[in-house]
Protein backbone atom coordinates (compact mmCIF):
# COMPACT_ATOMS: atom_id res chain seq x y z
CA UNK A 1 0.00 0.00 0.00
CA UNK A 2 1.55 3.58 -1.00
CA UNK A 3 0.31 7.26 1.13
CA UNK A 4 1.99 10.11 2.42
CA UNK A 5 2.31 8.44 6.34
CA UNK A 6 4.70 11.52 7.40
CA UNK A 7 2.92 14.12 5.53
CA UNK A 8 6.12 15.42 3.44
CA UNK A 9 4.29 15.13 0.29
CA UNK A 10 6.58 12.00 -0.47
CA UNK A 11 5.08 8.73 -0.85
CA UNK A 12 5.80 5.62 1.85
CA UNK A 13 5.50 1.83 1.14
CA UNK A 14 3.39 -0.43 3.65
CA UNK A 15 3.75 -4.15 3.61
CA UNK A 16 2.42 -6.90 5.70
CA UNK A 17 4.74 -9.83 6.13
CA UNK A 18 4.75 -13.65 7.03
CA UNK A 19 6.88 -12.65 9.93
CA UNK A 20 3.79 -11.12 11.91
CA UNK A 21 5.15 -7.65 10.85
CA UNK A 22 4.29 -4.48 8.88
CA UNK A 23 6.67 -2.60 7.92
CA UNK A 24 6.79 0.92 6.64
CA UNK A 25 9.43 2.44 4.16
CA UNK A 26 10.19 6.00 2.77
CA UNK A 27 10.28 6.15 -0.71
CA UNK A 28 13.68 6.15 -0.83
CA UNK A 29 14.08 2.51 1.48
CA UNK A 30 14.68 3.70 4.60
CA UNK A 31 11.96 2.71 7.42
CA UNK A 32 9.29 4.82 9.09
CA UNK A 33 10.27 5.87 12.57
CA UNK A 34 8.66 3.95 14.79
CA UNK A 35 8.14 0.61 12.24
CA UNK A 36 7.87 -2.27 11.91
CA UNK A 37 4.84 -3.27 14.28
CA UNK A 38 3.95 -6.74 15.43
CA UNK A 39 0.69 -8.22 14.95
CA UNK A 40 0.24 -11.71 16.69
CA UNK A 41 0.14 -13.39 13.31
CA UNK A 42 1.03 -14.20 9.74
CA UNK A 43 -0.03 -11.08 7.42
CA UNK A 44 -0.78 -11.94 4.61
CA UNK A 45 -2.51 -9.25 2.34
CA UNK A 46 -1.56 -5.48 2.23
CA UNK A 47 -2.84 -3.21 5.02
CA UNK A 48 -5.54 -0.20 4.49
CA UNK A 49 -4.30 3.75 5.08
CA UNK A 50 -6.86 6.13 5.83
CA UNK A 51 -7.29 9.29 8.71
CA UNK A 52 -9.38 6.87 11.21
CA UNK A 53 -9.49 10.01 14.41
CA UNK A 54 -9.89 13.15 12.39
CA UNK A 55 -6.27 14.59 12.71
CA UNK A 56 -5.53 14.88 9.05
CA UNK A 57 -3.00 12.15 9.29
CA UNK A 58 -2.59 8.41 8.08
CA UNK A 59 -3.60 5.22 10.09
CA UNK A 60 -2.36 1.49 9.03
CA UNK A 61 -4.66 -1.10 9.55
CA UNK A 62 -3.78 -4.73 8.86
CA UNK A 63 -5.63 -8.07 9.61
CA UNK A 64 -3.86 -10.98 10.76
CA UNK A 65 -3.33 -14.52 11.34
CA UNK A 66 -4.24 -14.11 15.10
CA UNK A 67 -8.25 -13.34 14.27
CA UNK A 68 -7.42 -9.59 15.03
CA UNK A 69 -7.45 -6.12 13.02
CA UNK A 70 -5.07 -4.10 14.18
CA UNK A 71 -4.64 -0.24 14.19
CA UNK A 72 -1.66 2.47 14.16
CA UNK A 73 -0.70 5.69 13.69
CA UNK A 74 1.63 6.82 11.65
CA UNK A 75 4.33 6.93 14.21
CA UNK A 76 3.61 2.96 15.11
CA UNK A 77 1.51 3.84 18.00
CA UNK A 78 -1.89 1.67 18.73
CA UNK A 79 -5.29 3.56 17.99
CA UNK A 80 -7.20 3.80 20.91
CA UNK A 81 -9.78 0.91 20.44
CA UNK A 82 -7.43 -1.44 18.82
CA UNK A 83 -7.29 -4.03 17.80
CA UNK A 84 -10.37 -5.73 17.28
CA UNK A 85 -11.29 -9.42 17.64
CA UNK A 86 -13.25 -11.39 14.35
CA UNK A 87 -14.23 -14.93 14.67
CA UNK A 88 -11.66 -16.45 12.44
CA UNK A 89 -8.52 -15.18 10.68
CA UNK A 90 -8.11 -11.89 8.99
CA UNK A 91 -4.81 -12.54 7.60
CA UNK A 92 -6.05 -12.76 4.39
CA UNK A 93 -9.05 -10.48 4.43
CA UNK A 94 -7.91 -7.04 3.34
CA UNK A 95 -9.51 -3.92 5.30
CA UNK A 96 -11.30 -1.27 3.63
CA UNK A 97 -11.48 2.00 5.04
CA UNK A 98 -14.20 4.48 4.13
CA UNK A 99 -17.36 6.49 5.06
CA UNK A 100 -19.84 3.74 4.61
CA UNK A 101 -23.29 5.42 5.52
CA UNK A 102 -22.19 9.25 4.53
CA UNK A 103 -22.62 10.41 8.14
CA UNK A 104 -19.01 12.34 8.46
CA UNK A 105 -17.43 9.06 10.13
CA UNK A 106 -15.18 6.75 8.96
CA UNK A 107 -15.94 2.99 8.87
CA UNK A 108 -13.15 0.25 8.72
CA UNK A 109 -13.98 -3.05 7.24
CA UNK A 110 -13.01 -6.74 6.99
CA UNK A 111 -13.59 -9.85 6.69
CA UNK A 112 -13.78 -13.27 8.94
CA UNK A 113 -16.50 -15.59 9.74
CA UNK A 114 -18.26 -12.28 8.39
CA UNK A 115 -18.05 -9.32 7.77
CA UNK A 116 -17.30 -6.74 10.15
CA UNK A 117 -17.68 -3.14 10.55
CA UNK A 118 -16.80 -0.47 12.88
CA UNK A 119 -17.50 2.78 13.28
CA UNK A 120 -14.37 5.21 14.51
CA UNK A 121 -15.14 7.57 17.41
CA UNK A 122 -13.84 10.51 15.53
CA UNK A 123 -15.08 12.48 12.26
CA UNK A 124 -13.01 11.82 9.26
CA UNK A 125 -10.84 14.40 7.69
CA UNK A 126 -11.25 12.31 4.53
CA UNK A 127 -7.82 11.97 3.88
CA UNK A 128 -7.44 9.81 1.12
CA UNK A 129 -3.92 8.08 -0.12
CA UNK A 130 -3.50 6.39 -3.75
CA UNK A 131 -6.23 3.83 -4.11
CA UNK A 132 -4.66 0.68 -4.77
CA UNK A 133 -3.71 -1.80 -6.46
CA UNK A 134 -4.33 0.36 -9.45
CA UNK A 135 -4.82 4.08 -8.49
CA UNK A 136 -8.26 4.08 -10.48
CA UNK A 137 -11.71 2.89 -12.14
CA UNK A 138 -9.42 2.50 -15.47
CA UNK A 139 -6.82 0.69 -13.67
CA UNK A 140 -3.98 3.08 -15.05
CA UNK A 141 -1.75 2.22 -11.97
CA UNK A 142 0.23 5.31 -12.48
CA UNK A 143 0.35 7.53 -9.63
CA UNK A 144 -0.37 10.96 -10.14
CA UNK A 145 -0.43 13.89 -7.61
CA UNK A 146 -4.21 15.34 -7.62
CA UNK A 147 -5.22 18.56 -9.41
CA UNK A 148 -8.74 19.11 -8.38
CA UNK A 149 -9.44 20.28 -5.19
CA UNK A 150 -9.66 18.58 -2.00
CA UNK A 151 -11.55 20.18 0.99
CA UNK A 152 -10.36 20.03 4.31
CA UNK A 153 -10.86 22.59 7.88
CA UNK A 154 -10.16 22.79 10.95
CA UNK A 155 -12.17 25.03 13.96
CA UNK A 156 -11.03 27.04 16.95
CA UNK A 157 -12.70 26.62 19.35
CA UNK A 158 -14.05 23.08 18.92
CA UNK A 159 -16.48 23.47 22.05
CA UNK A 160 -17.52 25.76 24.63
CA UNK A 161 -20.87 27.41 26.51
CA UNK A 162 -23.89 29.01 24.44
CA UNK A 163 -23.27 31.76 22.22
CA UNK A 164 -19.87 30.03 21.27
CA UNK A 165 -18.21 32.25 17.96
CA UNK A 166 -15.83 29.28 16.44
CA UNK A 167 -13.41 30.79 13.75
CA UNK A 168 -13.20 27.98 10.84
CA UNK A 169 -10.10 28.00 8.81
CA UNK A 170 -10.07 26.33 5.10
CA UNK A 171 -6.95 23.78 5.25
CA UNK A 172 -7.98 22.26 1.57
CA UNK A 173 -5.61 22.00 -1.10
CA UNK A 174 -5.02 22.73 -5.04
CA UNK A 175 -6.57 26.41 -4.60
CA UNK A 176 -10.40 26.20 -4.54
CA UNK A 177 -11.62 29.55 -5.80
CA UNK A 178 -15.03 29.30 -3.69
CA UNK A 179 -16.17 27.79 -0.49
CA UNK A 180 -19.84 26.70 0.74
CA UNK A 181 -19.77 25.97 4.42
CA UNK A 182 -22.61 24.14 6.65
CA UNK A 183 -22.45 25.04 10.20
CA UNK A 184 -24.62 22.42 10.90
CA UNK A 185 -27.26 24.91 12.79
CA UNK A 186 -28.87 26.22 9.39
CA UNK A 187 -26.75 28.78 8.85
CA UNK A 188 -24.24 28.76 5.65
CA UNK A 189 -21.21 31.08 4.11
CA UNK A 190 -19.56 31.65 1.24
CA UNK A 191 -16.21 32.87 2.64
CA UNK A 192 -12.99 31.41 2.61
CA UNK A 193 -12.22 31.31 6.54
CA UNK A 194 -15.59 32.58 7.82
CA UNK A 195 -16.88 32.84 11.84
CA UNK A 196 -19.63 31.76 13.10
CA UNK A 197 -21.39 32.18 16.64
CA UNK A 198 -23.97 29.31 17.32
CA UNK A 199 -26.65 30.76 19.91
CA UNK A 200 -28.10 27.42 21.17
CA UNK A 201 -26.77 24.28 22.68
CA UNK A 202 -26.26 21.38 20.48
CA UNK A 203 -23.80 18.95 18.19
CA UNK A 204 -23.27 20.24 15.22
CA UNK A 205 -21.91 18.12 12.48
CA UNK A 206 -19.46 20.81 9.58
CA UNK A 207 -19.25 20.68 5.88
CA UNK A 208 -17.01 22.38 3.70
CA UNK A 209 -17.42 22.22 -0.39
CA UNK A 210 -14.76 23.56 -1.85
CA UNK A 211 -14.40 24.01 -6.12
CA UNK A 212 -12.37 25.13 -8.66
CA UNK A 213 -13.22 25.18 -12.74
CA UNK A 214 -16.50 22.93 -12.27
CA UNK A 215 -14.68 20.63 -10.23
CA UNK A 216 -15.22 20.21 -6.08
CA UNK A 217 -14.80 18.13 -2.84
CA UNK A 218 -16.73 18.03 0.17
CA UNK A 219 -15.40 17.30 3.85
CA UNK A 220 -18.09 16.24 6.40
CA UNK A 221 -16.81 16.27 10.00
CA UNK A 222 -19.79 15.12 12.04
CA UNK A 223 -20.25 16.21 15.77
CA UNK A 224 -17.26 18.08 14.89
CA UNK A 225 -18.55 21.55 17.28
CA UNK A 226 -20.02 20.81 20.88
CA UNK A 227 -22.25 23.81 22.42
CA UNK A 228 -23.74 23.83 25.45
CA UNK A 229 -25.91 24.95 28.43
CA UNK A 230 -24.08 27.54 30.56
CA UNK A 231 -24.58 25.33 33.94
CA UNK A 232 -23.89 22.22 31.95
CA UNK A 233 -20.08 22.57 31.31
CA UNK A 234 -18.45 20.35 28.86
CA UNK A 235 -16.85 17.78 31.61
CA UNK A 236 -20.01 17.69 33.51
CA UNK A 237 -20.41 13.58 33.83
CA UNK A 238 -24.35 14.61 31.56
CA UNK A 239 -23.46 16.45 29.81
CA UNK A 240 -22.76 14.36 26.74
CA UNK A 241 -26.35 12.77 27.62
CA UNK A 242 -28.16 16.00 27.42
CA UNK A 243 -26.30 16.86 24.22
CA UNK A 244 -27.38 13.89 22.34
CA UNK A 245 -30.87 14.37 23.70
CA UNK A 246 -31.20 18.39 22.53
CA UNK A 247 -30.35 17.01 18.99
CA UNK A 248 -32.83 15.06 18.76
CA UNK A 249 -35.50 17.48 20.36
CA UNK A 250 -36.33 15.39 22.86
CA UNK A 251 -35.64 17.88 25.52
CA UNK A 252 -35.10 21.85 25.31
CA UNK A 253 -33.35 24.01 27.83
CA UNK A 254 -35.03 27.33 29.81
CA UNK A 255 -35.67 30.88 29.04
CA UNK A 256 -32.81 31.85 30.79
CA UNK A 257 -30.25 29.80 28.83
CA UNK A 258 -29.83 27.40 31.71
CA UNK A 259 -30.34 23.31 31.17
CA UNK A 260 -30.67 22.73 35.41
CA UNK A 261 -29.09 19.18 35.52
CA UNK A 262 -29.89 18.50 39.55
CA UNK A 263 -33.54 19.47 39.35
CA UNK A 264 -36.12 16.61 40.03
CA UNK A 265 -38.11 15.21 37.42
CA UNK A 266 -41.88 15.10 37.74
CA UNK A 267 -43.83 12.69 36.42
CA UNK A 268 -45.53 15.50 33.69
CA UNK A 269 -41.73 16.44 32.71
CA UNK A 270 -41.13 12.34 32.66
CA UNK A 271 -43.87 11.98 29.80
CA UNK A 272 -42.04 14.73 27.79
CA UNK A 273 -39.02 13.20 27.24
CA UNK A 274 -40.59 9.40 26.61
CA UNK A 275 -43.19 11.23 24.69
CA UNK A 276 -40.71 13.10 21.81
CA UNK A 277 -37.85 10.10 22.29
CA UNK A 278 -40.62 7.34 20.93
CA UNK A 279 -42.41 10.13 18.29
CA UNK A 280 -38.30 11.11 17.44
CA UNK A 281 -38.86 14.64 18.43
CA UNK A 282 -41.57 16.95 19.57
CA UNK A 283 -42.88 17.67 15.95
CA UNK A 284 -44.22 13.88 16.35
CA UNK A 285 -46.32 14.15 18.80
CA UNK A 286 -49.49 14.43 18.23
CA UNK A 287 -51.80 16.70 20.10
CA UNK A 288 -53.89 15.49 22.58
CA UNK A 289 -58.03 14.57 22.41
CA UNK A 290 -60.23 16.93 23.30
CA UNK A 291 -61.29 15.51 26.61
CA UNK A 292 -58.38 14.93 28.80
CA UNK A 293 -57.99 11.20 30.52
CA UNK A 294 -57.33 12.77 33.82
CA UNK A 295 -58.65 15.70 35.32
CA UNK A 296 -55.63 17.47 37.14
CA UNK A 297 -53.79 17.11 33.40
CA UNK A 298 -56.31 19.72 31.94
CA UNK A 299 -55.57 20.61 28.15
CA UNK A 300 -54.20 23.86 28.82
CA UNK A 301 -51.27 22.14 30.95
CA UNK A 302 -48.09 22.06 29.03
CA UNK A 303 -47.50 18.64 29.30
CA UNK A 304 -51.13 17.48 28.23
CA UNK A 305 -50.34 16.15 24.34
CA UNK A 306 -47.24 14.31 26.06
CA UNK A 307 -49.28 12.39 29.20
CA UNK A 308 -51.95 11.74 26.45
CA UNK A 309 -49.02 10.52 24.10
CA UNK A 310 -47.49 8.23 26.47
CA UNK A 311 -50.59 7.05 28.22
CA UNK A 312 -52.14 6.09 24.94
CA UNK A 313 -48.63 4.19 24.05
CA UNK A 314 -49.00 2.36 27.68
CA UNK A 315 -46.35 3.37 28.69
CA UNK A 316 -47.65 5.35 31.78
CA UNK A 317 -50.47 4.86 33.17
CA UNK A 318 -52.48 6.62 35.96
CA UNK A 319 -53.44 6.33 39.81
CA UNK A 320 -56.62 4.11 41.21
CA UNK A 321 -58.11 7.52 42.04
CA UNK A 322 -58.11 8.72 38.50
CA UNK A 323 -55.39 11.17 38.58
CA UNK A 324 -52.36 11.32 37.13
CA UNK A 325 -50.31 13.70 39.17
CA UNK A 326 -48.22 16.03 36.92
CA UNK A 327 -46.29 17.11 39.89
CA UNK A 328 -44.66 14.02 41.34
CA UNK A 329 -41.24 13.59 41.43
CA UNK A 330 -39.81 10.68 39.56
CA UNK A 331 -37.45 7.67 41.25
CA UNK A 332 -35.35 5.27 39.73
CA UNK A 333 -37.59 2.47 40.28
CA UNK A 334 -40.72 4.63 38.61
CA UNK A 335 -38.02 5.79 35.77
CA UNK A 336 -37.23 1.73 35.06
CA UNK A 337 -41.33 1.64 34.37
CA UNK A 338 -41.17 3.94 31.91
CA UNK A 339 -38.11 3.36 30.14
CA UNK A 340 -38.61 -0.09 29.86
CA UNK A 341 -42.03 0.33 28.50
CA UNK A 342 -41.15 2.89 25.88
CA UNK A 343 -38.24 0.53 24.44
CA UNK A 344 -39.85 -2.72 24.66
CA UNK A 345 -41.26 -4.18 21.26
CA UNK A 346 -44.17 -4.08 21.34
CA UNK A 347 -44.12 -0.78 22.53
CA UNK A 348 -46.23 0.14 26.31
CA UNK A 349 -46.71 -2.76 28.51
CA UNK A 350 -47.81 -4.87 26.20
CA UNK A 351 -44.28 -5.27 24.75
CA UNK A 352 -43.09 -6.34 28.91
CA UNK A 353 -45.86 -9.04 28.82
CA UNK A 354 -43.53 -11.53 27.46
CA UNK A 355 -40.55 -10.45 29.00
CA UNK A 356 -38.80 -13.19 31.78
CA UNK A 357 -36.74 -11.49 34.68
CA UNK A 358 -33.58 -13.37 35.95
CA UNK A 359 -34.42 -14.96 38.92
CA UNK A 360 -31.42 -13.73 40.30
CA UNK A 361 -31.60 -10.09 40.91
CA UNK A 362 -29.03 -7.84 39.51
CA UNK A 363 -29.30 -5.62 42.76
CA UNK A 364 -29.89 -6.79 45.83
CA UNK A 365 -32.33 -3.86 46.69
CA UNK A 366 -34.60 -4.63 43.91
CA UNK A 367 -35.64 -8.38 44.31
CA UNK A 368 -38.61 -9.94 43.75
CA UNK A 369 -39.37 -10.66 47.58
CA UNK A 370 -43.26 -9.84 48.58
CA UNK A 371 -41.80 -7.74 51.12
CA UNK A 372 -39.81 -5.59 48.70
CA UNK A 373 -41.35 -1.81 48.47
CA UNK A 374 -39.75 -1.81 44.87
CA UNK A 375 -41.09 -5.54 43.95
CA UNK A 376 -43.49 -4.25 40.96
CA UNK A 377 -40.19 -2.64 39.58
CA UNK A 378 -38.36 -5.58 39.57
CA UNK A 379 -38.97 -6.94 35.93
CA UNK A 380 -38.25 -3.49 34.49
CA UNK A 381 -35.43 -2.45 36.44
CA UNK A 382 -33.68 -5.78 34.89
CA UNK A 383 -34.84 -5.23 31.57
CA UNK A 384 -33.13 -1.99 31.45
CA UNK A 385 -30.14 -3.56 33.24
CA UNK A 386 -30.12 -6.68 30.64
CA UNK A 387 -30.22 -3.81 27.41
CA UNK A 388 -27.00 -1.85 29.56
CA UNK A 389 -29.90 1.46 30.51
CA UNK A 390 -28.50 1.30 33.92
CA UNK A 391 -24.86 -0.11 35.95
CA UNK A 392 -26.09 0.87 39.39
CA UNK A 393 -23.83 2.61 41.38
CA UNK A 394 -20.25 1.49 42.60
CA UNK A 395 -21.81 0.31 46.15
CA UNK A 396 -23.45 -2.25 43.72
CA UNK A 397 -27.14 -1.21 44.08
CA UNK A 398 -29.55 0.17 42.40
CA UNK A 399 -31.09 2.99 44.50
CA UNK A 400 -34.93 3.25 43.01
CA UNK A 401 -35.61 5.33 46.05
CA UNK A 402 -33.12 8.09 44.58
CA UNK A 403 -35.36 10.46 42.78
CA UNK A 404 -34.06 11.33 39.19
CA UNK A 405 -32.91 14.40 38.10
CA UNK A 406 -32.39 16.24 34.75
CA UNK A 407 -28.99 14.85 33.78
CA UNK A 408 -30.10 11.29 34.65
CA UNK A 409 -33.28 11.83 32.97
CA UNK A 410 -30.95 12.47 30.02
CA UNK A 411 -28.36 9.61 30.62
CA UNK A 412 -31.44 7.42 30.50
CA UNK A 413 -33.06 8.08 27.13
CA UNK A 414 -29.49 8.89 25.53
CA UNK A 415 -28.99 5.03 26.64
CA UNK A 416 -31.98 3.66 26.13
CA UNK A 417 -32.24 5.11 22.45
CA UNK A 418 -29.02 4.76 21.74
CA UNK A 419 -28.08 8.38 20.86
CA UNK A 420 -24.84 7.76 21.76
């Protein structure tokens, strides 16, 4: 395999080898520092090059005799993540290395006892080297260095509170003579190295198009700017949760800005989120009858279409006296209700029917002993434990007395739905 590993503009050679090694060679024969690496088997066809974290670098990836796929940067070091286990040999299956789905990520690809993909944690820079064996469709094996233009950007800063202004420098190559950039918020430009200032929390994926005489390139970098709530900073342990949950309008912060991660959920705020994660976002939920199901959930209350939503979904359901009340708070037993409802298939309690608890709890303060004041949450506390909703905590149990809060409300449906 030939590409530019050290970024000089001069081409390197990368080889597998029946010693368990790939090597890496300047063009001129002289090795790569920090080559060869080991793999824990015979190699037998060529590794893949591509820019697996973002960084506008190469990686090497190589399969081997040992049933792994193996990763490094150009230096030799691992990629975090690496290698990967396949169910038989990958010595011979060659990786491929490319944006499968067109979200802005890079996939690798191989081959075993199937075939396996994986999605990198990073955005692509979509750094491409010569596509081999024979450069091309038309199999002209020549090498050539490109003409047309090739977009590429980077951002300063990267992440920060709401309004965040993010200068975005153009990095691409063979003079473009225009630019189109997506912020990723709605908003667009035409400039070469524009600003931007994005006003409300979110993760916002960036795409340049840059041309020259009828000819362009587009670079996608998704989630590649994180904005957020002012008392949500970006190591808060949520705050990755609430992100992934504001993109997909399941929940909104307040007037003033703030997101308010410790306050307690009530059970009106609970139906909201279930609500607009099952409909995928407020827009799909529908509003409510005209005669409300309970009568302390009139329909002028701002949670009425969602209670209606999720009772009519079974997934909540109301008290023997015929009220709902909006205004409880929400534990972690009550939140296991819901959550497992709104995931199960079918969806409401119809969908937990069917569903066979471990007779062995998970936590030992959530059993199925008569005597247990969270026994009726015992079935859906391990069903969200089984699909890896909920850990517990590091004492090892579960806590359903604990009432939830914004950020685990978040941490919850981010889970649950797999937004992240």
């Amino acid at each position: 395999m030939l590409g530019d590993l050290d970024g000089d503009g001069d081409v390197e050679v990368v080889v597998g080898s029946g010693d368990s090694l790939v090597y890496a060679w300047h063009h001129n024969g002289t090795s790569v520092a920090g080559w060869p690496q080991s793999t824990g088997g015979f190699v037998g066809f060529p590794p893949a090059l591509g820019d697996l974290d973002g960084d506008g670098t190469l990686e090497v990836v190589s399969g081997s005799d040992d049933n792994k796929v193996y990763a490094w940067h150009s230096n030799g070091t691992a990629v975090a993540g690496w290698p990967q286990t396949i169910g038989m040999s990958a010595h011979q299956a060659k990786p491929v290395i490319g944006d499968l789905d067109r979200d802005g990520d890079v996939e690798v690809v191989a081959a075993g006892d199937g075939i396996y993909a994986w999605t990198c944690d990073l955005p692509t820079s979509d750094l491409r080297p010569w596509l081999m064996f024979h450069h091309d469709g038309r199999h002209t094996g020549t090498y050539r260095v490109r003409s047309d233009p090739w977009a590429n950007f980077s951002a300063i800063p990267r992440g920060g509170v709401a309004p965040l202004t993010v200068a975005f420098s153009d990095l691409s190559t063979n003079d473009p003579t225009a630019w189109s950039w997506e912020f990723g918020d709605g908003a667009i430009s035409t400039a070469q190295h524009p600003g931007h200032t994005y006003t409300t929390p979110g993760t916002f994926t960036v795409r340049l198009t840059a041309s020259k005489a009828g000819e362009s390139d587009t670079a996608a970098k998704r989630a590649y700017i994180t904005v957020t709530f002012p008392d949500l900073p970006l190591d808060h342990w949520a705050c990755d949760y609430v992100l992934a949950c504001v993109s997909e309008g399941i929940v909104f912060g307040y007037p003033d800005g703030s997101y308010q991660p410790d306050e307690s959920v009530t059970r009106g705020q609970m139906a909201i989120y279930m609500a607009r994660a099952v409909a995928g976002g407020d827009e799909g939920v529908p509003d409510g009858p005209p005669i409300p199901t309970f009568p302390d959930v009139p329909t002028s209350d701002i949670c009425y279409k969602y209670i209606e939503y999720a009772v009519a979904s079974q997934i909540v359901f109301g008290y023997q006296d015929g009220s709902y009340w909006p205004g409880y708070e929400v534990d972690r037993g009550t939140m296991a209700v819901f959550v497992a409802r709104a995931t199960a298939t079918p969806l409401g309690e119809p969908g937990m029917v069917g569903y066979v608890p471990p007779l062995t709890p998970t936590f030992p303060d959530v059993t199925q002993d008569p005597l247990d004041p969270y026994q009726a949450c015992y079935k859906y506390v391990e069903y969200i434990a089984e699909h890896e909703v909920t850990h517990g905590y590091p004492d090892g149990l579960y806590h359903p007395e604990y009432v939830v809060n914004r950020g685990l409300m978040a941490m919850y449906v981010a889970r649950a739905f797999g937004l992240l």
